[in-house]
Protein backbone atom coordinates (compact mmCIF):
# COMPACT_ATOMS: atom_id res chain seq x y z
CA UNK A 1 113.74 358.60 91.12
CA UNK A 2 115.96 355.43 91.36
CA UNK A 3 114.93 352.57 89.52
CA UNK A 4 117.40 349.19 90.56
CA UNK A 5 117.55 346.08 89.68
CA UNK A 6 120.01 342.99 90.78
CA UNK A 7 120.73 340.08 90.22
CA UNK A 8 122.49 337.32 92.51
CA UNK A 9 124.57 334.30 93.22
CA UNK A 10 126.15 334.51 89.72
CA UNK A 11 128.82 332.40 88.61
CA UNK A 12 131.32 335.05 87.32
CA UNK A 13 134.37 336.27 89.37
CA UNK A 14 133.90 340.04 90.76
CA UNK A 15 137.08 340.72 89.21
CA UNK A 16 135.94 340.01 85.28
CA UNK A 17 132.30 341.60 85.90
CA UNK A 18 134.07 344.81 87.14
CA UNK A 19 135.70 344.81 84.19
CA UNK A 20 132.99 345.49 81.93
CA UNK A 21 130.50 347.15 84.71
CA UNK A 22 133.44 349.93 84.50
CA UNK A 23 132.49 350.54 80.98
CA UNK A 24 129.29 351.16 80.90
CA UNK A 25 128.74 353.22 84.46
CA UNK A 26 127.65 356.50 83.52
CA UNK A 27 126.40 355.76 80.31
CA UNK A 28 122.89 356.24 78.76
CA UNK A 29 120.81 352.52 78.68
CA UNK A 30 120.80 352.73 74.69
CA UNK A 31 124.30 353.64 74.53
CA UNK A 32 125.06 350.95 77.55
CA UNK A 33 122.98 348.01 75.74
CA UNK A 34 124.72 348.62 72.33
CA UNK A 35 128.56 347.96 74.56
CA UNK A 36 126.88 345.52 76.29
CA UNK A 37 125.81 343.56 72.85
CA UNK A 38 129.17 344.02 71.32
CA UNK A 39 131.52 343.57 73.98
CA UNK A 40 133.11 339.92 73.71
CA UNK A 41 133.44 338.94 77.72
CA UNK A 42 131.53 336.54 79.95
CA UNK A 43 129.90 338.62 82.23
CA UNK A 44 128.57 340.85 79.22
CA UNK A 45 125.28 339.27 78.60
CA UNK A 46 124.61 338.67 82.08
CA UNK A 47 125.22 342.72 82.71
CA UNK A 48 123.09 342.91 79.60
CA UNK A 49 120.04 340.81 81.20
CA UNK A 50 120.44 342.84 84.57
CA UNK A 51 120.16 346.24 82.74
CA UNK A 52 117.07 345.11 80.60
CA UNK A 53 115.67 344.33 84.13
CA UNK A 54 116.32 347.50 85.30
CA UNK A 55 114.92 348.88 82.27
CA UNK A 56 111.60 347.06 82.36
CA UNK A 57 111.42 348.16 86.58
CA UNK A 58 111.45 351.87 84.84
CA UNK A 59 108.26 351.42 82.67
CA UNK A 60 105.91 350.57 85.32
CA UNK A 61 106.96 353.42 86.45
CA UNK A 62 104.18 356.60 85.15
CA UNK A 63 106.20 359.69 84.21
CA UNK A 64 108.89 357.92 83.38
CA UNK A 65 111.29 359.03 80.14
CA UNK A 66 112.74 355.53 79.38
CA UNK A 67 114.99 357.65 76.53
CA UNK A 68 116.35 359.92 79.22
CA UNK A 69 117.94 357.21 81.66
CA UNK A 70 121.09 356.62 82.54
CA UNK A 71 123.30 354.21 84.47
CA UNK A 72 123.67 356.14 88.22
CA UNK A 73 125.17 353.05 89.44
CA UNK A 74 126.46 350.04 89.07
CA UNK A 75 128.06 347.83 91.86
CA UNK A 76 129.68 344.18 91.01
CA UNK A 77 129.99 342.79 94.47
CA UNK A 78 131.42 339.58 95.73
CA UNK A 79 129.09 336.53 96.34
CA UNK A 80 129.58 333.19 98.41
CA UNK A 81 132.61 331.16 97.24
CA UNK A 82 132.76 327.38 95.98
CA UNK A 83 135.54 326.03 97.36
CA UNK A 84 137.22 322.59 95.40
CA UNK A 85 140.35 320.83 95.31
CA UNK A 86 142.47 319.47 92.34
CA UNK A 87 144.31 316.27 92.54
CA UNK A 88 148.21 316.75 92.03
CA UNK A 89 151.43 314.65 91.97
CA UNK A 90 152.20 312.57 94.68
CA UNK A 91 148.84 312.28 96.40
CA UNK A 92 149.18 316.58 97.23
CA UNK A 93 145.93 318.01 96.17
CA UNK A 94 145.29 322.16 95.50
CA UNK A 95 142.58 324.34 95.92
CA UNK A 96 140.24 325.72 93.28
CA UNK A 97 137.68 328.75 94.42
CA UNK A 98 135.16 328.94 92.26
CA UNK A 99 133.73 332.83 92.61
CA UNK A 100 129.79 333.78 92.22
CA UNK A 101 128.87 337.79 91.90
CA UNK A 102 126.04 339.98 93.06
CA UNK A 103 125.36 342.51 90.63
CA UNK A 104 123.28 345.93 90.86
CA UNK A 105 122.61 348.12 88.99
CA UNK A 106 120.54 351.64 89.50
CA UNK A 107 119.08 353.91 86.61
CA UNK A 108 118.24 357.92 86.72
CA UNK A 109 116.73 360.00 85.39
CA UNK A 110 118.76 363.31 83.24
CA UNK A 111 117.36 366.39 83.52
């Protein structure tokens, strides 16, 4: 059984969430929370929030071992853009893309 949850529109570049989704895909929630608590990046706590979701999706579930989960999946895709500019010398100006993120992540079950 897949349990998912996600989370969108978030105002982190792909690039850094990918980062730290990469180090907790495959891991068991416990063991995931505990990186996600101690890892010192920007997207951490927001990963962090998105797997407690997922976790709380897998108790209404009956039958469901909470202790024998584990992160299946977890995608960090691309969300709309912001798109800025930055006054520079001379009366040039330069852009400034300001990147958002949808996150998912999917939980299962170890037999």
């Amino acid at each position: 059984m897949d349990i998912k949850a996600v989370a969108k529109y978030i105002r982190v570049s792909p690039q850094k969430a990918r980062l730290v989704a990469d180090m907790v895909r495959g891991k068991s929630v416990s063991e995931a929370v505990n990186i996600l608590r101690y890892t010192n990046k920007k997207s951490a706590p927001i990963l962090r929030k998105v797997l407690d979701s997922a976790l709380a999706n897998a108790m209404q579930y009956d039958g469901t071992d909470v202790d024998a989960l584990f992160v299946r999946e977890i995608q960090v895709n691309g969300g709309p853009v912001l798109k800025r500019i930055s006054p520079r010398a001379q009366g040039r100006a330069t852009g400034i893309i300001k990147r958002s993120s949808h996150i998912t992540i999917v939980l299962d079950e170890r037999f």
